[in-house]
N, C-alpha and C. Protein backbone atom coordinates (compact mmCIF):
# COMPACT_ATOMS: atom_id res chain seq x y z
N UNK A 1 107.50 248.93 122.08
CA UNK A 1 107.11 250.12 122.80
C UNK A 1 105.73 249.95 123.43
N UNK A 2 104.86 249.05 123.20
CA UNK A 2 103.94 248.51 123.41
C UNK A 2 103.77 246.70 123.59
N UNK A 3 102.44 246.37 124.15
CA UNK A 3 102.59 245.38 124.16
C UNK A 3 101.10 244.33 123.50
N UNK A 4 100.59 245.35 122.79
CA UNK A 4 98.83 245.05 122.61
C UNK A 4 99.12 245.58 121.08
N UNK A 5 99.86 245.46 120.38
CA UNK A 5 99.85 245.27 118.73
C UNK A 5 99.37 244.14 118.21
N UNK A 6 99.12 244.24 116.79
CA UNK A 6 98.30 243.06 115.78
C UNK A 6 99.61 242.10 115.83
N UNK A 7 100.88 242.58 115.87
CA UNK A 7 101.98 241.59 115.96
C UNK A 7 101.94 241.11 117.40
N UNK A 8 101.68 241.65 118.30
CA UNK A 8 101.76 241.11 119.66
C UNK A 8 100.78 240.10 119.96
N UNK A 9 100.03 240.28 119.15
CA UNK A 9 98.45 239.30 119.41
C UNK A 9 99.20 237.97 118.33
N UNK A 10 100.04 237.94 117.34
CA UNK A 10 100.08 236.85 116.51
C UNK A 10 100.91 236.17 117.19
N UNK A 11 101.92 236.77 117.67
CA UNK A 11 103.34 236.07 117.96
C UNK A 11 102.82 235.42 119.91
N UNK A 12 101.71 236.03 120.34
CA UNK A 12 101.03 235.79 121.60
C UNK A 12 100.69 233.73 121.55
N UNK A 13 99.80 234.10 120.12
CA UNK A 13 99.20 232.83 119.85
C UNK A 13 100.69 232.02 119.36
N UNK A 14 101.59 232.09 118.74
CA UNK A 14 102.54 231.50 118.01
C UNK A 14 102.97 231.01 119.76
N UNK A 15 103.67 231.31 120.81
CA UNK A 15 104.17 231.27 122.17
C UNK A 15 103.64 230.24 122.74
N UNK A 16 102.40 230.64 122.59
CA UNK A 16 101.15 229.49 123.75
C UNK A 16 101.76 228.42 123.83
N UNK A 17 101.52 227.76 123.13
CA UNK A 17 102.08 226.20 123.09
C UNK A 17 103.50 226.52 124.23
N UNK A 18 104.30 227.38 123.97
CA UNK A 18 105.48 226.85 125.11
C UNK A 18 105.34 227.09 126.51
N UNK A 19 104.45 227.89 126.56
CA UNK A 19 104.40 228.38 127.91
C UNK A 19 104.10 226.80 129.06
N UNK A 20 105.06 226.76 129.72
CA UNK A 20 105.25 225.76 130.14
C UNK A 20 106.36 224.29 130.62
N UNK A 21 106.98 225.12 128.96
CA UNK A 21 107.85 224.05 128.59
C UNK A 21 109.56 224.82 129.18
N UNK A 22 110.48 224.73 128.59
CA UNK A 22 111.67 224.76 129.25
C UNK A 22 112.56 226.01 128.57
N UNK A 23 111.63 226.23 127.20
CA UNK A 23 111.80 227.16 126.06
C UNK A 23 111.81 229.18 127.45
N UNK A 24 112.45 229.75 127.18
CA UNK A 24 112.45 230.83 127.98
C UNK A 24 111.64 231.81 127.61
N UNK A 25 111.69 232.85 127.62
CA UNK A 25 112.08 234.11 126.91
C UNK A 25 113.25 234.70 126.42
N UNK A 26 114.03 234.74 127.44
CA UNK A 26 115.16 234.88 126.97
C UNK A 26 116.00 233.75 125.73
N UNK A 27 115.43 232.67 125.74
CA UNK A 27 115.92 231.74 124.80
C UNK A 27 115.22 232.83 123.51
N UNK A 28 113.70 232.99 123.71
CA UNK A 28 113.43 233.53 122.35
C UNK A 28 114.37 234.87 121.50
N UNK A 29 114.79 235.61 122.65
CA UNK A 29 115.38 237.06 122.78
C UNK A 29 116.79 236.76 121.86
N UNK A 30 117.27 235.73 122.24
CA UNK A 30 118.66 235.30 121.65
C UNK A 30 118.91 234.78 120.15
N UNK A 31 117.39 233.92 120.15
CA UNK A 31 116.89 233.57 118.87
C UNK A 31 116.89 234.35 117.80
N UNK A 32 116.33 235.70 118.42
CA UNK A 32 115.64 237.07 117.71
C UNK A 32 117.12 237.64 117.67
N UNK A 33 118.16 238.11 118.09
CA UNK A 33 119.03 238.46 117.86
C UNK A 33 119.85 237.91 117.22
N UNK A 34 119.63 236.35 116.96
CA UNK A 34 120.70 235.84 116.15
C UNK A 34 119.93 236.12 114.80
N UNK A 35 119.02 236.00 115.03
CA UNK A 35 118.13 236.31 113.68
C UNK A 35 118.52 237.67 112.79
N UNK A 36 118.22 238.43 114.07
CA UNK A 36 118.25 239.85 113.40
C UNK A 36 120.19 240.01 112.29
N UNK A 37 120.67 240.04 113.70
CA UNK A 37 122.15 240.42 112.91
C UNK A 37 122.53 239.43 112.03
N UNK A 38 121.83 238.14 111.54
CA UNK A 38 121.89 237.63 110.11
C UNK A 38 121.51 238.26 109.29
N UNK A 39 120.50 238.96 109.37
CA UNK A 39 119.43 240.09 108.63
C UNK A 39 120.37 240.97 108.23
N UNK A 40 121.27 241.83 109.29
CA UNK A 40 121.97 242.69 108.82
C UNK A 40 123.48 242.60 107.95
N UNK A 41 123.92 240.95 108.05
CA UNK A 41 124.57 240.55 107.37
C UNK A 41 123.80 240.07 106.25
N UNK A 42 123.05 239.79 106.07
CA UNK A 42 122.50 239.72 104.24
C UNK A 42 122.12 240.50 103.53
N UNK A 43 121.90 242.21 104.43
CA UNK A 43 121.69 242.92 103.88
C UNK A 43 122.97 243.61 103.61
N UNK A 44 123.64 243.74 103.84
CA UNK A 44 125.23 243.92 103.36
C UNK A 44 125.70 243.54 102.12
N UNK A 45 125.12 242.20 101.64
CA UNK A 45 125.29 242.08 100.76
C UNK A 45 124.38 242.60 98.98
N UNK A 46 124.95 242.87 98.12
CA UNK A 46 123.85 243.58 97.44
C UNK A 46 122.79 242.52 96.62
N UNK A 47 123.03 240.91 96.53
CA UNK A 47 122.14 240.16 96.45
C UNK A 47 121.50 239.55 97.83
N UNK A 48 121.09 240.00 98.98
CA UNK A 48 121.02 239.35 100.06
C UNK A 48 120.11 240.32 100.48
N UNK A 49 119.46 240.90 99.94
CA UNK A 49 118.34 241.96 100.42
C UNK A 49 117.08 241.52 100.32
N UNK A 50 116.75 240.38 99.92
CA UNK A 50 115.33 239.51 99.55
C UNK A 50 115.76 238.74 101.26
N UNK A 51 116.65 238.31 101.04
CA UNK A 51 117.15 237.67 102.30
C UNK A 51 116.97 238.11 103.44
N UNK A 52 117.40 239.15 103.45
CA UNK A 52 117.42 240.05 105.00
C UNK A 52 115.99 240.73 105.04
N UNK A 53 115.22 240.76 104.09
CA UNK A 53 114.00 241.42 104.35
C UNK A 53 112.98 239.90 105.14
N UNK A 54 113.07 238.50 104.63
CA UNK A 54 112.33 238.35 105.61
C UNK A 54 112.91 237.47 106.50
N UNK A 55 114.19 237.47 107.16
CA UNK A 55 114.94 237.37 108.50
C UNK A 55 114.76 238.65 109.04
N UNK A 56 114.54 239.36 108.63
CA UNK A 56 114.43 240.47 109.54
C UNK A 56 112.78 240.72 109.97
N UNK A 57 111.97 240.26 109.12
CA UNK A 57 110.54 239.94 109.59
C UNK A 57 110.70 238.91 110.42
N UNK A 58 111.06 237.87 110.37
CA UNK A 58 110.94 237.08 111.53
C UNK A 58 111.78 237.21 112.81
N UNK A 59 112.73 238.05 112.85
CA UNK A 59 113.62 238.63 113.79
C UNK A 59 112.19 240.00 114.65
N UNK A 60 111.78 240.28 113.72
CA UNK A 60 110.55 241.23 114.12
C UNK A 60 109.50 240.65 114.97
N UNK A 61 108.93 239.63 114.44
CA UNK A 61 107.99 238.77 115.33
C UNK A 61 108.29 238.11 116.50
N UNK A 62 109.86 237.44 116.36
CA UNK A 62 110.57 236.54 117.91
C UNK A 62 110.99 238.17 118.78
N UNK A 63 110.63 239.08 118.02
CA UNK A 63 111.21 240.09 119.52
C UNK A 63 109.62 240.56 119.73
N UNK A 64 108.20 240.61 119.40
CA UNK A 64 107.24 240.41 120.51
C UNK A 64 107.13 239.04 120.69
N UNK A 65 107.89 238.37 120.21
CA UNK A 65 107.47 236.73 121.20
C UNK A 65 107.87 236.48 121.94
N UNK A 66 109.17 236.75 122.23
CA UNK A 66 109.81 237.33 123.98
C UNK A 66 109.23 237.63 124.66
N UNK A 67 108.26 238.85 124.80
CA UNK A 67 107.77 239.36 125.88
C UNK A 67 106.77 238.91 125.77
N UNK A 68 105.85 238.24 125.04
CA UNK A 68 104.86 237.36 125.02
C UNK A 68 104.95 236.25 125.74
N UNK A 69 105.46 235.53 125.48
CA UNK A 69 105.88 234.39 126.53
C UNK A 69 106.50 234.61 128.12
N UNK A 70 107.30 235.84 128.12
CA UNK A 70 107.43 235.89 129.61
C UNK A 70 105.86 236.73 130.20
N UNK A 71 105.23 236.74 129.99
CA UNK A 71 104.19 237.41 130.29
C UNK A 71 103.26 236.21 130.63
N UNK A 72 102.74 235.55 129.43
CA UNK A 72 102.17 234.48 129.51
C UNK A 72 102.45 233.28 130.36
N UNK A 73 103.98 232.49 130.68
CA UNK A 73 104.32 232.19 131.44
C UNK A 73 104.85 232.91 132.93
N UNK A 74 104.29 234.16 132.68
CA UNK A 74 104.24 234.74 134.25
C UNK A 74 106.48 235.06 134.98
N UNK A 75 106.80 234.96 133.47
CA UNK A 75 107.92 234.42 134.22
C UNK A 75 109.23 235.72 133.60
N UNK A 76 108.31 237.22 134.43
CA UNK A 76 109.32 238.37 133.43
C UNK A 76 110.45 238.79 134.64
N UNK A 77 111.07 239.17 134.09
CA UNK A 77 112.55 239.79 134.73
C UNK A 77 112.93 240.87 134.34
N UNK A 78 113.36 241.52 135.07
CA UNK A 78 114.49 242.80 134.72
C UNK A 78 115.34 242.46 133.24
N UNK A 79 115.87 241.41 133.89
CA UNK A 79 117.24 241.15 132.99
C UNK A 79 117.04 241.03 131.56
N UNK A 80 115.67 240.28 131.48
CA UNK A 80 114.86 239.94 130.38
C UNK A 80 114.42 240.93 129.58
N UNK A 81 114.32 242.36 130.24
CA UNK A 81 113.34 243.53 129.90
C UNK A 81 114.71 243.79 129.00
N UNK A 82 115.43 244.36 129.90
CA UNK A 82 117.22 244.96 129.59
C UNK A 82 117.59 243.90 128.36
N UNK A 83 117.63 242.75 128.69
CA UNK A 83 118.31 242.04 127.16
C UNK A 83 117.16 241.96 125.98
N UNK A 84 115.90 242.26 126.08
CA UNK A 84 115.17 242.76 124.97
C UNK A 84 115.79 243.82 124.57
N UNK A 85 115.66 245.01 125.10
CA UNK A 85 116.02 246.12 124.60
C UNK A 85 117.36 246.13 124.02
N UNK A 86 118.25 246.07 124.50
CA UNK A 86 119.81 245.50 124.28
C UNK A 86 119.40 244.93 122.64
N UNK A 87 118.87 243.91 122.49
CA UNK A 87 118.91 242.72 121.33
C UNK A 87 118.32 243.92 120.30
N UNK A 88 117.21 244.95 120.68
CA UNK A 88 116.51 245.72 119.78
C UNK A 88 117.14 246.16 119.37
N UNK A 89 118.33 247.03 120.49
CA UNK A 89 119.27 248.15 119.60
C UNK A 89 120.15 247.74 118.58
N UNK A 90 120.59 246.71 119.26
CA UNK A 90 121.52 246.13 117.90
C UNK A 90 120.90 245.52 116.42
N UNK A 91 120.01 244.62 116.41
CA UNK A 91 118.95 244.23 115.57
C UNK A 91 118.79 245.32 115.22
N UNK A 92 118.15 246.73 115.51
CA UNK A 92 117.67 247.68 114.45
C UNK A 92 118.59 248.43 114.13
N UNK A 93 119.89 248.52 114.73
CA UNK A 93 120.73 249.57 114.45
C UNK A 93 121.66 249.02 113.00
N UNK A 94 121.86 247.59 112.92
CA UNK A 94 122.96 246.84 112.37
C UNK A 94 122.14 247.07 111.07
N UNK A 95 120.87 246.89 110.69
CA UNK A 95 119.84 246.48 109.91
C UNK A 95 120.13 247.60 108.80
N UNK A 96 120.35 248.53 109.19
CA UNK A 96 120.75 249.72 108.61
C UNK A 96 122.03 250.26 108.31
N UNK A 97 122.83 249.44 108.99
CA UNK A 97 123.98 249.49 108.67
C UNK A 97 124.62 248.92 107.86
N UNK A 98 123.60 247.48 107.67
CA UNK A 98 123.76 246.40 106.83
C UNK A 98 123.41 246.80 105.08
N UNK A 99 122.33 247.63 105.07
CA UNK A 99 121.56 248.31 104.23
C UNK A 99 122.66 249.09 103.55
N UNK A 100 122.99 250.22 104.26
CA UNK A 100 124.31 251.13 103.51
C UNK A 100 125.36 250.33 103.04
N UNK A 101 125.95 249.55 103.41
CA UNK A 101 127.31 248.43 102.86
C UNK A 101 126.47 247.77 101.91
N UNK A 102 125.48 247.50 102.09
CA UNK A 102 124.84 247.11 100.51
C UNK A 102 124.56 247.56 99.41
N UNK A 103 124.11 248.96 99.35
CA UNK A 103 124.08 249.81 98.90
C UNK A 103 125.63 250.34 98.20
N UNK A 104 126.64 250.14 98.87
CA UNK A 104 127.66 251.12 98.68
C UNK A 104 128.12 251.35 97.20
N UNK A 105 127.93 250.56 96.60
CA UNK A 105 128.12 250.50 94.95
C UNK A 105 127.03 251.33 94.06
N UNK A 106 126.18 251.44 94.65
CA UNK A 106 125.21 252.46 93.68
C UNK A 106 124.99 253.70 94.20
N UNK A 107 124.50 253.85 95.32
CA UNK A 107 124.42 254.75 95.68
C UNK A 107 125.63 255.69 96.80
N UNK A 108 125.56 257.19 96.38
CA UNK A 108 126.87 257.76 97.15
C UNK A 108 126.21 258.45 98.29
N UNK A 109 127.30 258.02 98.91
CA UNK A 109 126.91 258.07 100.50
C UNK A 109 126.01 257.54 101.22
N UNK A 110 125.99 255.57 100.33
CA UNK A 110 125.21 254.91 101.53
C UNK A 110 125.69 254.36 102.92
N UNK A 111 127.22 254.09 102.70
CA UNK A 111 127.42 253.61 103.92
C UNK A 111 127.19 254.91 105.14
N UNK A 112 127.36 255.69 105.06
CA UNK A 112 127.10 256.92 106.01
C UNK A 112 125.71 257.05 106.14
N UNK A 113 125.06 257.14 105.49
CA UNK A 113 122.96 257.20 105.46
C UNK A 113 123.09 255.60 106.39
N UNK A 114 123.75 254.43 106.29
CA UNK A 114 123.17 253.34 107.03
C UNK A 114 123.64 254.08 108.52
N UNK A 115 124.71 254.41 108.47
CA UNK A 115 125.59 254.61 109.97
C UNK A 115 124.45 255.64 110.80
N UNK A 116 123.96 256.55 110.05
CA UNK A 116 123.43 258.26 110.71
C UNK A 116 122.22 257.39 111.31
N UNK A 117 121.59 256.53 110.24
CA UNK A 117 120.28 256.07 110.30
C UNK A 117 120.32 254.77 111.96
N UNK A 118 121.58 253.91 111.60
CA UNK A 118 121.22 252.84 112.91
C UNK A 118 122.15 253.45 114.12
N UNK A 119 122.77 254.36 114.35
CA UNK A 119 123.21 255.37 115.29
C UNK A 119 121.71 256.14 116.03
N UNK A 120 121.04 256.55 114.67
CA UNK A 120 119.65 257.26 115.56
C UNK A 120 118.74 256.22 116.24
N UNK A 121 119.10 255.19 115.72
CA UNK A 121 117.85 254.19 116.43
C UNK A 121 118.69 253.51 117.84
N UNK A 122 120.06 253.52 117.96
CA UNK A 122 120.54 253.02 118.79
C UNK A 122 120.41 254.52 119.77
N UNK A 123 120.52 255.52 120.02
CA UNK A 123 120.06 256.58 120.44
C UNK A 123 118.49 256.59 121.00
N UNK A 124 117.99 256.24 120.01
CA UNK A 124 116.50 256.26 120.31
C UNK A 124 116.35 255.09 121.27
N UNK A 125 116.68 254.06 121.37
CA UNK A 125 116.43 252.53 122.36
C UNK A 125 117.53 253.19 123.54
N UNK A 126 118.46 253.97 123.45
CA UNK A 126 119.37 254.30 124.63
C UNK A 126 118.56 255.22 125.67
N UNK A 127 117.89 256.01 125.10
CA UNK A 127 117.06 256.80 125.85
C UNK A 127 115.89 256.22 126.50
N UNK A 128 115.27 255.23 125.65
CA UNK A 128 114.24 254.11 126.07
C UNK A 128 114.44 253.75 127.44
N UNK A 129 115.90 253.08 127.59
CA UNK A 129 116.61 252.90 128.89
C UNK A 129 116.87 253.47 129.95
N UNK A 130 117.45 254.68 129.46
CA UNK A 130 117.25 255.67 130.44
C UNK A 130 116.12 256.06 131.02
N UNK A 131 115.46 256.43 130.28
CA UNK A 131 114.25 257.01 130.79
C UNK A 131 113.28 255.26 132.05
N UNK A 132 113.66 254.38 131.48
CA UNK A 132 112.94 253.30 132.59
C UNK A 132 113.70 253.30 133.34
N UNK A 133 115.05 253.28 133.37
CA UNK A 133 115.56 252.99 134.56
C UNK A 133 115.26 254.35 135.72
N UNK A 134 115.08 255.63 135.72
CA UNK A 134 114.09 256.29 136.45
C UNK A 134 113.21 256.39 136.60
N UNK A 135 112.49 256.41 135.51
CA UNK A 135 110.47 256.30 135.56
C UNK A 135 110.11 254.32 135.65
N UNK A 136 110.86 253.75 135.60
CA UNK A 136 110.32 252.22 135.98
C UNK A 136 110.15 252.17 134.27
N UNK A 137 109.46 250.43 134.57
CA UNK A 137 109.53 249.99 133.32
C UNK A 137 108.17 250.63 132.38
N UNK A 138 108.36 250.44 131.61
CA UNK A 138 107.63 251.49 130.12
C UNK A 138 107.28 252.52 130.26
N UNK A 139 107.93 253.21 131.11
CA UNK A 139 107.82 254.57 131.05
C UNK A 139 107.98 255.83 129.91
N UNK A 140 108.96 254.98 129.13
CA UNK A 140 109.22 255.37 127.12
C UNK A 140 107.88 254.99 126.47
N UNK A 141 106.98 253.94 126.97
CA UNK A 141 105.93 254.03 126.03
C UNK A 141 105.16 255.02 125.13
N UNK A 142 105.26 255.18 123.94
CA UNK A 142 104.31 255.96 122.89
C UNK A 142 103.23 255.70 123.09
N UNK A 143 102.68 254.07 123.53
CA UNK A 143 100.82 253.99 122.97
C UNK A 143 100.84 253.16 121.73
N UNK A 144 99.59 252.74 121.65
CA UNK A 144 99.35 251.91 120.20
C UNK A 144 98.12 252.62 119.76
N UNK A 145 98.19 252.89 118.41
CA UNK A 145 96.42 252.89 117.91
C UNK A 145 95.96 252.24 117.15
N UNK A 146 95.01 251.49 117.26
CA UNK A 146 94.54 250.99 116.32
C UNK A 146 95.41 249.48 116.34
N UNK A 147 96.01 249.30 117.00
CA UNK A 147 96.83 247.74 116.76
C UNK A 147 98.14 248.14 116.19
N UNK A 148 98.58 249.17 116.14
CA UNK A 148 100.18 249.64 115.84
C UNK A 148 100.74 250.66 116.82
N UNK A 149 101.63 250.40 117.16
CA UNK A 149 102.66 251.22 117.70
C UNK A 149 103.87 251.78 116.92
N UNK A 150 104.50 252.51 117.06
CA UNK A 150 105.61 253.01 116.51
C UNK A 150 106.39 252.22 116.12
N UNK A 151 106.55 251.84 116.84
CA UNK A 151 107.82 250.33 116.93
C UNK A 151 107.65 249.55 115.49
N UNK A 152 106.42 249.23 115.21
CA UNK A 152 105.60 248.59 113.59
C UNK A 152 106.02 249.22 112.55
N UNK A 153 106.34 250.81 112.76
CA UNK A 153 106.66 251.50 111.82
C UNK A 153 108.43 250.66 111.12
N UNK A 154 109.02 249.80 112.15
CA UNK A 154 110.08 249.14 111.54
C UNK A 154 109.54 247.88 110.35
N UNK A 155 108.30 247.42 110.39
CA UNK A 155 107.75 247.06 109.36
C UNK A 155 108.21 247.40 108.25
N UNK A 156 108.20 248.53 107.81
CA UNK A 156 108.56 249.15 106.62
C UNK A 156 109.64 248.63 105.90
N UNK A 157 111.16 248.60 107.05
CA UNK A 157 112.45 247.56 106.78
C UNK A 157 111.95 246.45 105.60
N UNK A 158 111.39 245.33 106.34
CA UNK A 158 111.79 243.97 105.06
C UNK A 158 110.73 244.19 104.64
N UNK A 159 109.30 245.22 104.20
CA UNK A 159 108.38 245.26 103.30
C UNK A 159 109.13 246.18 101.92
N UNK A 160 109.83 247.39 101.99
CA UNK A 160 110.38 247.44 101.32
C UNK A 160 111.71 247.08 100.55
N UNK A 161 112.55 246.32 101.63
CA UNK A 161 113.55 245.47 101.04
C UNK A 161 112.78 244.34 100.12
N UNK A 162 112.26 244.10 100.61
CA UNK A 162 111.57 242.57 99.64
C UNK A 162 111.31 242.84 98.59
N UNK A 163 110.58 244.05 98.56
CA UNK A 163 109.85 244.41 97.16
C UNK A 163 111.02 245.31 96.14
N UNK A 164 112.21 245.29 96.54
CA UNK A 164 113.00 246.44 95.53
C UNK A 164 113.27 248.07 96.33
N UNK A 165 112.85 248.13 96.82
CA UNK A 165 112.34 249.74 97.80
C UNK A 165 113.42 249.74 98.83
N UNK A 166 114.68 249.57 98.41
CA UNK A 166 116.00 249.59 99.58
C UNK A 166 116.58 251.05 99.35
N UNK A 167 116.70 251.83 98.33
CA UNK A 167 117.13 253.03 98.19
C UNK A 167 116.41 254.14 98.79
N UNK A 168 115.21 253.83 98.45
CA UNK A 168 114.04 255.17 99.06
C UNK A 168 114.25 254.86 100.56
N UNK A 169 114.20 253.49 100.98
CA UNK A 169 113.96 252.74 102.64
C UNK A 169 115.26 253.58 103.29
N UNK A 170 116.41 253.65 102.35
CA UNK A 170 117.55 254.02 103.19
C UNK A 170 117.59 255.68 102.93
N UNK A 171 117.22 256.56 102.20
CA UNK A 171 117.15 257.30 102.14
C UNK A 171 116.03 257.74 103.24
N UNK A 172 115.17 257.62 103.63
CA UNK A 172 113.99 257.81 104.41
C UNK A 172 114.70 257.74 105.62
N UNK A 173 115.09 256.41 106.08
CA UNK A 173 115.98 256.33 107.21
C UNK A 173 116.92 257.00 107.50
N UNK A 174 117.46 257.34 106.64
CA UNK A 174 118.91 258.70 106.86
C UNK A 174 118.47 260.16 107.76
N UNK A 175 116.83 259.90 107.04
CA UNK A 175 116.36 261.40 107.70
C UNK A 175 115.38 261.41 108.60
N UNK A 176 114.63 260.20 108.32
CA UNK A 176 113.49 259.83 109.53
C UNK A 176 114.18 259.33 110.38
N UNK A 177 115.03 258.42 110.70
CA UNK A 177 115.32 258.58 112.06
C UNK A 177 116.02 259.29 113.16
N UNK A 178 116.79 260.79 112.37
CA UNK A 178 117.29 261.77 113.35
C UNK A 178 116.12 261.98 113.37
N UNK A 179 115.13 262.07 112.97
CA UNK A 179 114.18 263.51 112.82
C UNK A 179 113.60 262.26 114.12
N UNK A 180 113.30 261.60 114.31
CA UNK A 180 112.02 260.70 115.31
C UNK A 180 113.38 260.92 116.60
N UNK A 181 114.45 260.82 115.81
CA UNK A 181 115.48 260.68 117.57
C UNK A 181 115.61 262.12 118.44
N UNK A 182 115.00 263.13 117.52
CA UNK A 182 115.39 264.39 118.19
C UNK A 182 113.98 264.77 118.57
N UNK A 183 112.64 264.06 118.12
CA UNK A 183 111.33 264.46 118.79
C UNK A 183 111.42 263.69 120.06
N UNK A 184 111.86 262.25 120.34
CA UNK A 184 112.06 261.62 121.19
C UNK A 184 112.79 261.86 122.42
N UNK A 185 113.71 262.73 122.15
CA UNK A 185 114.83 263.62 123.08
C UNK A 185 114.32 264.37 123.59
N UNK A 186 113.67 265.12 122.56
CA UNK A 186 112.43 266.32 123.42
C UNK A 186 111.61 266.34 123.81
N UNK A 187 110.80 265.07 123.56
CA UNK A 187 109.84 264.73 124.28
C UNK A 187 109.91 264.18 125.99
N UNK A 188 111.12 262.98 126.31
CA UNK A 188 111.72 263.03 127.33
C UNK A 188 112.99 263.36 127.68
N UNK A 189 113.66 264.56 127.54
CA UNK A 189 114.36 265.50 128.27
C UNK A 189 114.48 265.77 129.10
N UNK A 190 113.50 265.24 130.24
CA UNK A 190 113.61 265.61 131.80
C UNK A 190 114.44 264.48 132.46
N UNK A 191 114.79 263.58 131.44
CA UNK A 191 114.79 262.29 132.42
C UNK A 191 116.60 262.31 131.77
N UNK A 192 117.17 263.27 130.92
CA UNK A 192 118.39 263.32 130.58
C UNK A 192 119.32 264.49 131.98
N UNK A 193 118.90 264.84 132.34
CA UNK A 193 119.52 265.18 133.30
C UNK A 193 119.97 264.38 134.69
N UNK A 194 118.82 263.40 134.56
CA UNK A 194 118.92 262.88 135.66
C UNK A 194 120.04 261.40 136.43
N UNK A 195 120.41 261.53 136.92
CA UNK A 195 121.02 260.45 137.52
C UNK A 195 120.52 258.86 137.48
N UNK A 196 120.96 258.31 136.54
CA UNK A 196 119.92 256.77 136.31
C UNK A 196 120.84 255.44 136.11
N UNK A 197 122.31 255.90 136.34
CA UNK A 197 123.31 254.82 136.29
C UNK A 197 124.03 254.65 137.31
């Protein structure tokens, strides 16, 4: 949602070196998505949550190293913007989906808390879209403070998977992300009426 985070500055320096070379962005984008939906397949599983917490951190870092590198190599695209976002929705939506099927043995009604939870985030990146494809690109921007953006707040994912914290993580998510998808709606609402496809 930004592009000047403490992760954007690491994964900036991690890039350098390619800028130049034959390596894309979009190569990274694909990387990051194969990454991610491994993430959400290990989190599916109910020993595979150490697993998916840090594939899904590094699925976190190759998606600002995408736009790091096309930036740095000067070399951004539409298509590039669109298949970031694309790779996000699925990467964050699955992640949670992956979470509830893992869950499903202990807790009742996780597979539905994963579904409500990566439905709102695929909602939330759908509107992202919308809203640029009329207002141009980052026009969805929140802002960063302090070296975080919203977007960081997915941090939380493999810090509390790693550590044991998958029940509270999915419970939180069940309700924090309608609740962020319906401030997000209302916040740009003008741009849902509008003609953008």
């Amino acid at each position: 949602m930004s592009h000047d985070t403490w992760l954007h500055r690491i994964a900036r320096e991690m890039v350098r070196p390619l800028v130049g070379s034959s390596v894309t962005s979009n190569h990274v984008t694909t990387l990051r998505l194969v990454v991610g939906v491994g993430a959400a397949a290990a989190a599916a599983y109910e020993n595979g949550r150490e697993l998916a917490a840090g594939l899904f951190l590094v699925s976190m870092i190759l998606d600002r190293a995408d736009g790091e590198l096309a930036r740095l190599s000067e070399r951004k695209s539409a298509f590039g913007h669109k298949y970031d976002l694309v790779s996000d929705t699925v990467t964050n939506a699955l992640i949670f989906i992956g979470l509830g099927i893992g869950l499903r043995n202990g807790v009742a009604g996780a597979v539905a808390m994963g579904i409500v939870a990566g439905v709102s985030v695929a909602a939330i990146l759908w509107l992202v879209m919308r809203v640029e494809n009329v207002a141009g690109a980052r026009a969805a921007e929140l802002g960063s403070r302090a070296g975080f953006d919203p977007d960081d707040g997915m941090l939380a994912v493999p810090l509390l998977m790693g550590l044991g914290g998958s029940v509270p993580l999915l419970y939180a998510a069940a309700v924090g992300a309608p609740v962020f998808a319906v401030f997000f709606f209302w916040r740009f609402r003008r741009y849902l009426g509008t003609s953008a496809f």
